[in-house]
N, C-alpha and C. Protein backbone atom coordinates (compact mmCIF):
# COMPACT_ATOMS: atom_id res chain seq x y z
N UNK A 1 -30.17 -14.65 71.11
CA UNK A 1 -30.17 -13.51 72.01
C UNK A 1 -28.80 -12.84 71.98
N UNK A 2 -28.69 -11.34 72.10
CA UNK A 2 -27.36 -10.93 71.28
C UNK A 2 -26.61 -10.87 72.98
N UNK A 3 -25.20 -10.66 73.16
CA UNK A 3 -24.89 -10.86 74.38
C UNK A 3 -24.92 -9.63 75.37
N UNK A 4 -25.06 -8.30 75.00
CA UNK A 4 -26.09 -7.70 76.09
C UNK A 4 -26.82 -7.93 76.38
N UNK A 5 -27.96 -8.36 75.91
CA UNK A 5 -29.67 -9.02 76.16
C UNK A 5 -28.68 -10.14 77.36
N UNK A 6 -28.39 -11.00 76.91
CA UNK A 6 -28.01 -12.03 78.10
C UNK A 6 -27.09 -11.63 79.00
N UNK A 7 -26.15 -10.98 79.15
CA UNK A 7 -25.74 -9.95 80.62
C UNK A 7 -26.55 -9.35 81.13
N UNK A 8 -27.97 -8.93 80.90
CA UNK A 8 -28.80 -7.99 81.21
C UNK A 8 -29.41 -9.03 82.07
N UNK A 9 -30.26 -9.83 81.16
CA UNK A 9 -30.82 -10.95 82.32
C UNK A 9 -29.89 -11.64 82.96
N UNK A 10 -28.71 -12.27 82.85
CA UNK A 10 -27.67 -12.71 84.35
C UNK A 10 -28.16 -11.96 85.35
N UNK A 11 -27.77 -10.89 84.97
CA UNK A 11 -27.97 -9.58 85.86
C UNK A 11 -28.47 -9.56 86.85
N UNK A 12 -29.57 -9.70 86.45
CA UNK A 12 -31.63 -9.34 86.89
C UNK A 12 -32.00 -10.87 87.68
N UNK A 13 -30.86 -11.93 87.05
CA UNK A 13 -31.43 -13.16 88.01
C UNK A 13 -30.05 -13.55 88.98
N UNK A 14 -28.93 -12.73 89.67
CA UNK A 14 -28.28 -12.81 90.35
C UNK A 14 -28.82 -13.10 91.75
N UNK A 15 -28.22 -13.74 92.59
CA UNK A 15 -28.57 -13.77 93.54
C UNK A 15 -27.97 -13.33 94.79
N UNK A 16 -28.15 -12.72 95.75
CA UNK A 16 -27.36 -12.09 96.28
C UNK A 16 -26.53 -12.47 97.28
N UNK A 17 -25.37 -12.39 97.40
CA UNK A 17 -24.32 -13.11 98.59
C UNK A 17 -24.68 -12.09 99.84
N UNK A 18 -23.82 -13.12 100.79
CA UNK A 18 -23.83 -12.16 102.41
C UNK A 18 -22.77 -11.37 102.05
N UNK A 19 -22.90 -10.54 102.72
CA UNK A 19 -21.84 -9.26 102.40
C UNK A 19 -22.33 -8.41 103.88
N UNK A 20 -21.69 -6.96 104.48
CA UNK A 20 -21.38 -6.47 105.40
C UNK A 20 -20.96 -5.17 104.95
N UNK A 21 -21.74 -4.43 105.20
CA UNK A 21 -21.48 -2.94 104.89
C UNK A 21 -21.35 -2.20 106.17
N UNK A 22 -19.97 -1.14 105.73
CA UNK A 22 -19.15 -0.83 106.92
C UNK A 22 -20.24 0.05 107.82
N UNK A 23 -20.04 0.28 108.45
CA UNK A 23 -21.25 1.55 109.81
C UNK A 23 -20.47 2.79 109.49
N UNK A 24 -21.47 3.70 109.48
CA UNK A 24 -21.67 4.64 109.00
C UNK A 24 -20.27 5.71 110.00
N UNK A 25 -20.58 5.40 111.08
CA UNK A 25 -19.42 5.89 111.99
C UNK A 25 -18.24 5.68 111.86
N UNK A 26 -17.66 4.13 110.57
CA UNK A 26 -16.63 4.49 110.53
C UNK A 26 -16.38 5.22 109.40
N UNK A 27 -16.90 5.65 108.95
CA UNK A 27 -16.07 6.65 108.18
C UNK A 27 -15.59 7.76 108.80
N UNK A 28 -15.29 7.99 109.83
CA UNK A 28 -14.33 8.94 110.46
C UNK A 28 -13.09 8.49 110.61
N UNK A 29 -12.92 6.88 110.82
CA UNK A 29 -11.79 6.16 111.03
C UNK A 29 -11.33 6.43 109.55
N UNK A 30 -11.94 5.60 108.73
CA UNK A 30 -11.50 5.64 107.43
C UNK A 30 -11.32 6.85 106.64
N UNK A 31 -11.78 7.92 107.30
CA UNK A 31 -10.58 9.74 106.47
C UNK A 31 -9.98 9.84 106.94
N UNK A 32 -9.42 9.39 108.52
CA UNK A 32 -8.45 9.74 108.74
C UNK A 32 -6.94 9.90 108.25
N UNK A 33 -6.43 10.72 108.32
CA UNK A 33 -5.22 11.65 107.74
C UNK A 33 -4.26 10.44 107.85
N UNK A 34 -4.06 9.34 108.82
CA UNK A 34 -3.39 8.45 109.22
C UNK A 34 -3.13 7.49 107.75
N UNK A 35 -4.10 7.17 106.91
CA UNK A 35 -4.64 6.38 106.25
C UNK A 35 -3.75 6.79 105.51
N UNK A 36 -3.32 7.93 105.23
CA UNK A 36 -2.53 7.95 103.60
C UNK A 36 -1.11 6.94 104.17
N UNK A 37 -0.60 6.75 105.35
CA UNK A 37 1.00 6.13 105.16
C UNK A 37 0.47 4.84 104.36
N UNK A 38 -0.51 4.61 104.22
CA UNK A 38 -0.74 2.87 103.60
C UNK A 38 -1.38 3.04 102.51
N UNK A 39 -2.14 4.02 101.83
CA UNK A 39 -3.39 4.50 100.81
C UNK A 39 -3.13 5.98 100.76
N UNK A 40 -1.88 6.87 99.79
CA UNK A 40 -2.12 7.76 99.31
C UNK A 40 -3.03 8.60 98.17
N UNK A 41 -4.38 8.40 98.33
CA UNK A 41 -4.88 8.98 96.97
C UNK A 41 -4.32 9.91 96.06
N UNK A 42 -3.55 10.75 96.28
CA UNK A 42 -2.49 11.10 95.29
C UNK A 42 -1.87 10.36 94.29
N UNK A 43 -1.17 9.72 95.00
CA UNK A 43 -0.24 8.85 94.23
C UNK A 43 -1.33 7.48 93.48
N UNK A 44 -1.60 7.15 94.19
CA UNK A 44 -2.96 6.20 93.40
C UNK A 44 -3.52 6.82 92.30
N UNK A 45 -4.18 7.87 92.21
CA UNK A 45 -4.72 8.10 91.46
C UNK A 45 -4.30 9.14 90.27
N UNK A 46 -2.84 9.72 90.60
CA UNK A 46 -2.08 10.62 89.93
C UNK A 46 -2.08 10.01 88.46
N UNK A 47 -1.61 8.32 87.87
CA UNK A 47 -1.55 8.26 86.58
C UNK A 47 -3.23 7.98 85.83
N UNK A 48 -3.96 8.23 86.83
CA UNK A 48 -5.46 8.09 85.69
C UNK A 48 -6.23 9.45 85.96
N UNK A 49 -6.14 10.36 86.91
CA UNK A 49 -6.64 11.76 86.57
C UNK A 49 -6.18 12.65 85.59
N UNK A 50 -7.24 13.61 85.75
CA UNK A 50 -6.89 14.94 84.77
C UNK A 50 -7.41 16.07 84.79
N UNK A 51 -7.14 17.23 84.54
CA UNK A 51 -8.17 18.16 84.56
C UNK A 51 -9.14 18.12 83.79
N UNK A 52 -10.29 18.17 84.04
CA UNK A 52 -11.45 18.59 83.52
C UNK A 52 -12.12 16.79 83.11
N UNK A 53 -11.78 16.19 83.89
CA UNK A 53 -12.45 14.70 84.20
C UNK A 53 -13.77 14.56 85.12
N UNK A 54 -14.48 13.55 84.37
CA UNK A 54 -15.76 13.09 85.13
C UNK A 54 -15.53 11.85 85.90
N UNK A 55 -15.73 11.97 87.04
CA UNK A 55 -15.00 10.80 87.69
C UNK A 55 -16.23 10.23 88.70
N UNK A 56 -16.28 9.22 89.37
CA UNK A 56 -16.94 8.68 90.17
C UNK A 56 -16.68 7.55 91.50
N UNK A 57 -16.96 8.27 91.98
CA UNK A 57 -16.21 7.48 93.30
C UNK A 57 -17.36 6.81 94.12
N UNK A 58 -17.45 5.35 93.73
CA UNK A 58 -18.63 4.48 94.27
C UNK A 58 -18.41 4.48 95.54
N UNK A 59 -19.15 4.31 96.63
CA UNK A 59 -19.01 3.67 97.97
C UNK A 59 -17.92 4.67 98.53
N UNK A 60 -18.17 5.86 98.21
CA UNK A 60 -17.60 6.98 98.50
C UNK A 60 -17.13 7.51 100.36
N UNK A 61 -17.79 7.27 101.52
CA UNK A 61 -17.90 7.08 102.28
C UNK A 61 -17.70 8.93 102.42
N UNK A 62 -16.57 9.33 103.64
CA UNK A 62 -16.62 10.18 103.94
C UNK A 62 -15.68 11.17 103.24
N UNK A 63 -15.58 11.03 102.12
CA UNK A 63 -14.48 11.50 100.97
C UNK A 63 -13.19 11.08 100.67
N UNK A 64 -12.60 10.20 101.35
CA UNK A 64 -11.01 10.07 102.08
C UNK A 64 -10.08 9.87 100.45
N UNK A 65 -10.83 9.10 99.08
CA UNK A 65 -10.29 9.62 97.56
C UNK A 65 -11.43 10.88 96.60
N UNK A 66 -12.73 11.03 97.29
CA UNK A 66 -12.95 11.84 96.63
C UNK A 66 -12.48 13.33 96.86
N UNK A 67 -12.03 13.83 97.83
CA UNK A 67 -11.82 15.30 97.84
C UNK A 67 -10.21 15.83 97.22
N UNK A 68 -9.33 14.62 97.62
CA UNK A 68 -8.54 14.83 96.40
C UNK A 68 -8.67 14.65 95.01
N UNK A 69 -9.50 13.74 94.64
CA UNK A 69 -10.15 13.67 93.43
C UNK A 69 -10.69 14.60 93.03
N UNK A 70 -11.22 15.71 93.53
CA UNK A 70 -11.86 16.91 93.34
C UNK A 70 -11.25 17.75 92.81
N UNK A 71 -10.17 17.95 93.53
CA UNK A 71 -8.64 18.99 93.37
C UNK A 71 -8.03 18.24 92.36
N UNK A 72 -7.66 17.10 91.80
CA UNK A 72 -7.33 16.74 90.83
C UNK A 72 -7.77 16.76 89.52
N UNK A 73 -9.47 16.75 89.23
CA UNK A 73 -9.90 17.35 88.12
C UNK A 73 -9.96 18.71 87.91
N UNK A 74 -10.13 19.45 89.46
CA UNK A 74 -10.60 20.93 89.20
C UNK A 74 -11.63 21.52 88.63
N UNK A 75 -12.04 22.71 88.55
CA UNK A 75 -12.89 23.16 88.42
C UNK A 75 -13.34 23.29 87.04
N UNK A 76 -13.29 22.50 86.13
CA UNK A 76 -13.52 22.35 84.70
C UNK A 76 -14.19 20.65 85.18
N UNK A 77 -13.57 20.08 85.89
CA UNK A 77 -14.10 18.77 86.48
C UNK A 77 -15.26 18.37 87.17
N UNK A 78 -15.91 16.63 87.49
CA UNK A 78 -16.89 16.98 88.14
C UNK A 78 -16.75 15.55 88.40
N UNK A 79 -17.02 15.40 90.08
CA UNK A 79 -16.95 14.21 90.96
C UNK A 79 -18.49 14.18 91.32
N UNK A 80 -18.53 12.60 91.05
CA UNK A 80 -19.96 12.14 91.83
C UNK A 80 -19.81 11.27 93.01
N UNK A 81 -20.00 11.27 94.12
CA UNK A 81 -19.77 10.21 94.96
C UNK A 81 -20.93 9.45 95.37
N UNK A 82 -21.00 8.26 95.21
CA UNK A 82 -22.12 7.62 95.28
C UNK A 82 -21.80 6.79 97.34
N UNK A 83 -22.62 6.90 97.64
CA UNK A 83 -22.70 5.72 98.79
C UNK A 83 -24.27 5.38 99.02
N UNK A 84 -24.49 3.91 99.84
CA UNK A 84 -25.59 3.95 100.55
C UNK A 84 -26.06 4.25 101.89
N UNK A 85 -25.49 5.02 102.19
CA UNK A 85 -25.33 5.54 103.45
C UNK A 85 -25.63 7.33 103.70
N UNK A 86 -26.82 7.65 104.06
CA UNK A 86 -27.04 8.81 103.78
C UNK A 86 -25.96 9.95 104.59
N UNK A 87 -25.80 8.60 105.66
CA UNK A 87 -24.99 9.87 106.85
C UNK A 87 -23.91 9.96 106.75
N UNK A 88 -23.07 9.19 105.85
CA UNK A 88 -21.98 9.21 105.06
C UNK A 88 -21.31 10.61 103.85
N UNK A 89 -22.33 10.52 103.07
CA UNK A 89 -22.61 11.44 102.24
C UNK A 89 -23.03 12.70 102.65
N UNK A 90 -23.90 13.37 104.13
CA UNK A 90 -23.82 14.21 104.16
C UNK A 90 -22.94 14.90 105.02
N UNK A 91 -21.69 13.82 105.69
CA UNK A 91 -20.27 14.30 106.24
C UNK A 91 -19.53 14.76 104.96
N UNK A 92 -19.49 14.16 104.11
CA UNK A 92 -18.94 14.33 102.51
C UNK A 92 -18.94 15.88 102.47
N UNK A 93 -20.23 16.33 102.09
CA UNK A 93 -20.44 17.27 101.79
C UNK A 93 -20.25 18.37 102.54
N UNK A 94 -19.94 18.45 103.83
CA UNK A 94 -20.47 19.33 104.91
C UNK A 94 -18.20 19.70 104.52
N UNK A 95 -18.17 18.18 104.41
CA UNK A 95 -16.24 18.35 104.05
C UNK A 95 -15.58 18.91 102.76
N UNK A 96 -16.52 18.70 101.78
CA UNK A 96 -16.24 18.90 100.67
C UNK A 96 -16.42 20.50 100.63
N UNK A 97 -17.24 21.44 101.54
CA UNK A 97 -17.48 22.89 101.70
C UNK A 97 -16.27 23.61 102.01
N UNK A 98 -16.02 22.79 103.37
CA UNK A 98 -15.33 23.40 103.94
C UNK A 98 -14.05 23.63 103.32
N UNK A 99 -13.97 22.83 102.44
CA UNK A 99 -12.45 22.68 101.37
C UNK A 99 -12.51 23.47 99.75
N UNK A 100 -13.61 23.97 100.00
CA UNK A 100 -14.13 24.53 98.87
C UNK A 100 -14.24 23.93 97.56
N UNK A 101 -14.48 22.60 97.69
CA UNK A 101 -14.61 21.58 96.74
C UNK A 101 -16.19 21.17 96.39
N UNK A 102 -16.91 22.28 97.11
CA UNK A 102 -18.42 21.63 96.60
C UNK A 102 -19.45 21.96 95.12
N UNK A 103 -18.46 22.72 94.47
CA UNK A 103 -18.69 23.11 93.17
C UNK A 103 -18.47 21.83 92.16
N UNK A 104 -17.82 21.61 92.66
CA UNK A 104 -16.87 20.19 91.94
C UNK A 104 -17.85 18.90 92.36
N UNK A 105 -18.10 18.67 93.71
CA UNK A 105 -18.73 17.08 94.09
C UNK A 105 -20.59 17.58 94.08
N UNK A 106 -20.40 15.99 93.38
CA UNK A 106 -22.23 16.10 94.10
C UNK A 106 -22.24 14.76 94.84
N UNK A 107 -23.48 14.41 95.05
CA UNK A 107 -23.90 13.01 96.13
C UNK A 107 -24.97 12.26 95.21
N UNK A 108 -24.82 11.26 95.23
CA UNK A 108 -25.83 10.18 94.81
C UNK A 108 -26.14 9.44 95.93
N UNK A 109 -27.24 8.83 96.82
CA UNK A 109 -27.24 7.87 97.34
C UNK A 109 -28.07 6.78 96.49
N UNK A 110 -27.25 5.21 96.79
CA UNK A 110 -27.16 4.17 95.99
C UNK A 110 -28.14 3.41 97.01
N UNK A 111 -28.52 2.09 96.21
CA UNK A 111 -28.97 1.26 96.95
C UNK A 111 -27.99 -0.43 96.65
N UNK A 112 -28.21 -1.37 97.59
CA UNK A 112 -27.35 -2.36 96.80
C UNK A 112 -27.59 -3.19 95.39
N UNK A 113 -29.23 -2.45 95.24
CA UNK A 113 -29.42 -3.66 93.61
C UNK A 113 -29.07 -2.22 92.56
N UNK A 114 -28.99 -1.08 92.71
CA UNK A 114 -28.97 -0.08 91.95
C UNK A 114 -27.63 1.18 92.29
N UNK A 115 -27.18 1.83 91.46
CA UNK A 115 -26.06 2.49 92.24
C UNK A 115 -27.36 3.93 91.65
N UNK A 116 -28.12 4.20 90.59
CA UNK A 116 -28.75 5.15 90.81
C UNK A 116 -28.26 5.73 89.94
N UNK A 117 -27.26 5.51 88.55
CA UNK A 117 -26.89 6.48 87.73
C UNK A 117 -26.72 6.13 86.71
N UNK A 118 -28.26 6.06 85.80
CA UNK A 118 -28.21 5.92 84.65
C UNK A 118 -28.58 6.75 84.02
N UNK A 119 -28.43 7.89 84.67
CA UNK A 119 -28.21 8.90 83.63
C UNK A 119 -26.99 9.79 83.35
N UNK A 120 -26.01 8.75 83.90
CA UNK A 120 -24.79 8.81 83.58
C UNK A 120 -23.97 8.24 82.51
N UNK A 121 -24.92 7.34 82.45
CA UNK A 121 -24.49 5.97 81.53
C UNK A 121 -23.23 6.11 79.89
N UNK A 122 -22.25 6.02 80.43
CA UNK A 122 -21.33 6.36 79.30
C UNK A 122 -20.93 7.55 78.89
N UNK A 123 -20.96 8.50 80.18
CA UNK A 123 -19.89 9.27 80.49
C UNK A 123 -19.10 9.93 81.36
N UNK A 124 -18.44 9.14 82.23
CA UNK A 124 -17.38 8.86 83.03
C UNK A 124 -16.31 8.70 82.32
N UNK A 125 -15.25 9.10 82.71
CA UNK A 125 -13.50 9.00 82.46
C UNK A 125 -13.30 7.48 83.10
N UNK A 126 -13.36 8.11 84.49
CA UNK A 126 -13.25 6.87 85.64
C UNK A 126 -13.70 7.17 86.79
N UNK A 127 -13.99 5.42 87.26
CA UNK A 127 -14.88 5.27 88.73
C UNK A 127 -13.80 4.64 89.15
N UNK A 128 -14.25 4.96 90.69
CA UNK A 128 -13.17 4.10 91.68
C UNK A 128 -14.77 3.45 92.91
N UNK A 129 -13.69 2.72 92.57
CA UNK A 129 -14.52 0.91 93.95
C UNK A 129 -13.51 0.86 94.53
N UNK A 130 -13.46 1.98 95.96
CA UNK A 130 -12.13 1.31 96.52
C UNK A 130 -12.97 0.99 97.82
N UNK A 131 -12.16 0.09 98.32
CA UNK A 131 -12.62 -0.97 99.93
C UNK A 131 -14.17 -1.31 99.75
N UNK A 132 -15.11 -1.25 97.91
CA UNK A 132 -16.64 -1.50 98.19
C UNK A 132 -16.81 -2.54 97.34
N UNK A 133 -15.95 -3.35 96.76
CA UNK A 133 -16.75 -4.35 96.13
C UNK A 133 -17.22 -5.68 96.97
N UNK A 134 -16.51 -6.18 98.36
CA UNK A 134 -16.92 -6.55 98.77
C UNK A 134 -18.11 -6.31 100.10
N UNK A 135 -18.08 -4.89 99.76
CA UNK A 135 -19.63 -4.91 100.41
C UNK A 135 -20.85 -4.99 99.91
N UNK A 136 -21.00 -5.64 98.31
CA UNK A 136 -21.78 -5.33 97.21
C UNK A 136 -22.60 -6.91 97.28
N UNK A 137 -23.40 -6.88 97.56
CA UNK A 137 -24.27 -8.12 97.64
C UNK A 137 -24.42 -8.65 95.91
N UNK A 138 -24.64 -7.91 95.37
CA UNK A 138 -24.95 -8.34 93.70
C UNK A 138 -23.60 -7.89 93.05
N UNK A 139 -22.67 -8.49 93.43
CA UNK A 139 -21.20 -8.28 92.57
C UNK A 139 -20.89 -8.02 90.84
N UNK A 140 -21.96 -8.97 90.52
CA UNK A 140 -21.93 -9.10 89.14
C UNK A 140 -22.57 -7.67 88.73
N UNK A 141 -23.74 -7.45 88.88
CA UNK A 141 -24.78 -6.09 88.89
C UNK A 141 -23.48 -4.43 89.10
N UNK A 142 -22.94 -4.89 89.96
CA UNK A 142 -22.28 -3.38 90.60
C UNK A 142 -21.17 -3.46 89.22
N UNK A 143 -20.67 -4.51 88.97
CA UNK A 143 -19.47 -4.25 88.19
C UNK A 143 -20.06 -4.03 87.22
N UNK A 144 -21.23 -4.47 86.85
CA UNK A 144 -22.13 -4.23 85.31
C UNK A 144 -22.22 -2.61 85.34
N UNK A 145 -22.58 -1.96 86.37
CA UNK A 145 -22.81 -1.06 86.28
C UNK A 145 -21.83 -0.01 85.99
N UNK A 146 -20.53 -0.54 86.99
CA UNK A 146 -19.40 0.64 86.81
C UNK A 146 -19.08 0.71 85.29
N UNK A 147 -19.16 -0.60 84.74
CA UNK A 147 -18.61 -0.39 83.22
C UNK A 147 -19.79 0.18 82.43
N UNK A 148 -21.01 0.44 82.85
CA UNK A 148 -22.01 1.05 81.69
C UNK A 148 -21.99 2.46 82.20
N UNK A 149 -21.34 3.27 83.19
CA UNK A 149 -20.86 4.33 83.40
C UNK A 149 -20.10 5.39 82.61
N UNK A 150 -19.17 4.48 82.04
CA UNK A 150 -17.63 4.83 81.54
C UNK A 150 -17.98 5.16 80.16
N UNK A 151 -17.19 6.12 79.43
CA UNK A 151 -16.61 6.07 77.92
C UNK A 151 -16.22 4.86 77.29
N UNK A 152 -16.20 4.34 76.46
CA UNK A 152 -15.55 3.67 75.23
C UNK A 152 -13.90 4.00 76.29
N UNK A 153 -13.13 3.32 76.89
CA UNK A 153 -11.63 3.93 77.28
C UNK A 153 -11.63 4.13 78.67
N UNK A 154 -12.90 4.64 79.29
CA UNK A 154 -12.73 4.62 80.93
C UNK A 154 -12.02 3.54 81.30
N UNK A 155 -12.22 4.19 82.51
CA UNK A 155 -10.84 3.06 83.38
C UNK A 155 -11.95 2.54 84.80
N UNK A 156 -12.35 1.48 85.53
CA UNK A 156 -12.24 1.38 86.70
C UNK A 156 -11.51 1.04 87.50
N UNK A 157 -10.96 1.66 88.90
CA UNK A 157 -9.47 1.51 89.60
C UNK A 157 -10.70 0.58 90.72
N UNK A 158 -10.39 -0.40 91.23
CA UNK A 158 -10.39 -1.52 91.94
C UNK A 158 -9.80 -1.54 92.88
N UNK A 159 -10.00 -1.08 94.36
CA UNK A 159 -8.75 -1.55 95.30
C UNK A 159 -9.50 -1.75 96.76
N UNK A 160 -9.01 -3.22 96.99
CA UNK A 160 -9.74 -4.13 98.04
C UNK A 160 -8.18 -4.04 99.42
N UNK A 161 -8.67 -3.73 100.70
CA UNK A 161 -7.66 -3.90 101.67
C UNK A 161 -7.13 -5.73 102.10
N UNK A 162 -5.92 -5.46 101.41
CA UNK A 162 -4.83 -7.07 102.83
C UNK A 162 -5.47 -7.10 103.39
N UNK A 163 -6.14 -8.67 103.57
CA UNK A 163 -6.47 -8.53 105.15
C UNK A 163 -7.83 -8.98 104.97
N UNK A 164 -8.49 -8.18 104.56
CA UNK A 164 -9.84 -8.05 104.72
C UNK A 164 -10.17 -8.60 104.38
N UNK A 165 -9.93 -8.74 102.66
CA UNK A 165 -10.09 -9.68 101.93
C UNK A 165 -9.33 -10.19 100.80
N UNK A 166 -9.10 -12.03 100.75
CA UNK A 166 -8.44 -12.29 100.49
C UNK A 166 -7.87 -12.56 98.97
N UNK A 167 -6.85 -12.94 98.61
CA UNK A 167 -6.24 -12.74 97.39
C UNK A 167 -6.85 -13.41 96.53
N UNK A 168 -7.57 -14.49 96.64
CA UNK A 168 -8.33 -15.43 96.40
C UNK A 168 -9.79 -14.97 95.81
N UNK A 169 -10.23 -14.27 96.64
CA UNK A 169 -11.54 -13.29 96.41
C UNK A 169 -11.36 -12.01 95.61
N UNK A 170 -9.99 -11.78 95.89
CA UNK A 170 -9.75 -10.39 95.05
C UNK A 170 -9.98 -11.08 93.27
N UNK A 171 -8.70 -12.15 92.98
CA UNK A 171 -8.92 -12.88 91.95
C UNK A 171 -10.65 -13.09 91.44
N UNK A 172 -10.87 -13.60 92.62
CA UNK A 172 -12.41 -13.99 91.99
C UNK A 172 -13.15 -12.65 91.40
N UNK A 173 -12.71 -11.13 91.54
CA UNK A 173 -13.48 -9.98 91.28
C UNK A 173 -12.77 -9.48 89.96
N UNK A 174 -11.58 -10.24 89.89
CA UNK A 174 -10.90 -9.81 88.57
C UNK A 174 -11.73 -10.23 87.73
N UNK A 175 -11.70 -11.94 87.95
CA UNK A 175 -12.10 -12.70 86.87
C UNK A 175 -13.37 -12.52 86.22
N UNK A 176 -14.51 -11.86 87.23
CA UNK A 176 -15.92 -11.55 87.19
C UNK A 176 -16.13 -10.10 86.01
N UNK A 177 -14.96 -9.26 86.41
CA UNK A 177 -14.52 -7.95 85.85
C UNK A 177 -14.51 -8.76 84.52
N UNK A 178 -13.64 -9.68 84.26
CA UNK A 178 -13.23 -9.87 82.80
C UNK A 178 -14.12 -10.44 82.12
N UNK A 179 -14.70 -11.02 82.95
CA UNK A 179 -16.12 -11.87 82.20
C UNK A 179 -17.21 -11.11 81.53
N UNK A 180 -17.17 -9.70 82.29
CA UNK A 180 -17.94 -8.95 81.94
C UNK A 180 -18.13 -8.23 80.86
N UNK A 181 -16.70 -7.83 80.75
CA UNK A 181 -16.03 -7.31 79.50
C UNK A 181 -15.24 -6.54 79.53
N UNK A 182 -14.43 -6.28 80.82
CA UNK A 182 -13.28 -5.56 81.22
C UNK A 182 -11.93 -6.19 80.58
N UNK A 183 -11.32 -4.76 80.37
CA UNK A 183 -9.92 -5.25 80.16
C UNK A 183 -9.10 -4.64 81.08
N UNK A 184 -8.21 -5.48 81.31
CA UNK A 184 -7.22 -4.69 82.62
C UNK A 184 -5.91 -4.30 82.31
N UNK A 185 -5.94 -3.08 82.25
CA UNK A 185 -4.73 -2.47 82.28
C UNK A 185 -3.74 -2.36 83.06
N UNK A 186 -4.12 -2.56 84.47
CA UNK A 186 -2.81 -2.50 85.40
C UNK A 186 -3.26 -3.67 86.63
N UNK A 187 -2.52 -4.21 86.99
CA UNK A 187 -3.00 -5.23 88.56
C UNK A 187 -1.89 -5.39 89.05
N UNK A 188 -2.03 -4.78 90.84
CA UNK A 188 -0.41 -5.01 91.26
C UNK A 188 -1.14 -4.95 93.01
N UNK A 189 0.05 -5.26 93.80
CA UNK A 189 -0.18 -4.56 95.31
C UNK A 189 0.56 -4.02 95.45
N UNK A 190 -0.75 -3.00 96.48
CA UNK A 190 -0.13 -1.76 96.89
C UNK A 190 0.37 -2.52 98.50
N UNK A 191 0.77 -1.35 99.09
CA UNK A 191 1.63 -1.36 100.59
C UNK A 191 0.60 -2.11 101.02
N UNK A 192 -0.56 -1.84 101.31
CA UNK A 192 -2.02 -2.26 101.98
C UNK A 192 -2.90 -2.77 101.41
N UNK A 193 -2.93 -2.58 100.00
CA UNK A 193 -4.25 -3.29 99.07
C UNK A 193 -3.47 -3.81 98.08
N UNK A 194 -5.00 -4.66 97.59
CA UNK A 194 -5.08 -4.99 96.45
C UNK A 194 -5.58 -4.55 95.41
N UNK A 195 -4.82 -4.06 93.88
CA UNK A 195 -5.33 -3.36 93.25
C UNK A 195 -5.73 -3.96 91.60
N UNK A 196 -6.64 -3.48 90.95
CA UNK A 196 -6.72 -4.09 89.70
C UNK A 196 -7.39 -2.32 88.66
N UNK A 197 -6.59 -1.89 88.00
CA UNK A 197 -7.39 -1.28 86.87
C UNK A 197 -7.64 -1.51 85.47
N UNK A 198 -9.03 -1.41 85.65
CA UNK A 198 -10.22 -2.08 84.49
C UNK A 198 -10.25 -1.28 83.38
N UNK A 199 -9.77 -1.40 81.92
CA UNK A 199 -10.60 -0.58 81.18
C UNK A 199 -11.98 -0.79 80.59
N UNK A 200 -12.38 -0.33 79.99
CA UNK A 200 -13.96 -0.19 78.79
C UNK A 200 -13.66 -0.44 77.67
């Protein structure tokens, strides 16, 4: 069996951990403007954007990296934000107007065995999983997925909050990443998180 065929079925016979997905209400906490002294999406994401990038921002919540992500590819660019949370996604959007960024974003809603975009499949620049891999019941599945997203070269940026969860578990999402077939280009902490970026 060649070793996609057998990542495919791992896959398909994962079983799913407890996990805790945030309420929909906080994502007002979590855009808040406050958030950048600890999590600047600028600066985070300044050495892997570009203009005219396909980017994807999993577990997207209420935009708080996609709408700068928006403005960072520009209008040659194109952001997908995926969440499972409908009421999430349509604060997104209602924000993404008002900023005149809705040319640029669209919405996917995901489910936890599926993120819903395979007809994306291998062409993405880069996705970002920030504060969602541990809300991902099928860990193995979600990371399968971000990497069948990407180019030959994409990048996935990885970043789990201090605190929340621990260094220990972060490790354990590296190692899962690498197993998969990620290579990592950068792993460091930030002020507030923990970060790891994945290439393809």
């Amino acid at each position: 069996m060649a070793a996609a065929d057998q990542q495919t079925l791992d896959t398909q016979n994962e079983n799913p951990r407890a996990h805790h997905v945030c309420p929909w209400w906080m994502g007002f906490i979590i855009a808040s403007p406050l958030r950048k002294m600890g999590e600047n999406p600028e600066k985070i994401l300044a050495p892997l954007v570009g203009p005219g990038m396909t980017a994807v921002d999993i577990g997207s919540a209420m935009g708080f990296f996609s709408l700068p992500l928006a403005r960072m590819v520009g209008g040659s660019g194109r952001v997908i934000c995926v969440d499972v949370q409908e009421r999430m996604l349509s604060s997104l959007v209602k924000r993404a107007r008002r900023k005149g960024l809705d040319g640029i974003i669209e919405t996917r809603l995901a489910t936890q065995e599926s993120l819903e975009l395979g007809d994306l499949e291998g062409t993405a620049d880069l996705a970002l999983a920030i504060h969602v891999v541990h809300e991902a019941a099928y860990p193995q599945t979600f990371l399968t997925q971000c990497r069948e997203l990407l180019k030959p070269g994409g990048k996935l940026l990885v970043l789990e909050p201090k605190g929340h969860v621990s260094k220990e578990d972060f490790e354990a999402t590296r190692q899962l990443a690498l197993d998969i077939g990620f290579l990592e280009a950068d792993h460091r902490q930030l002020k507030k998180s923990l970060m790891s970026v994945l290439e393809k």
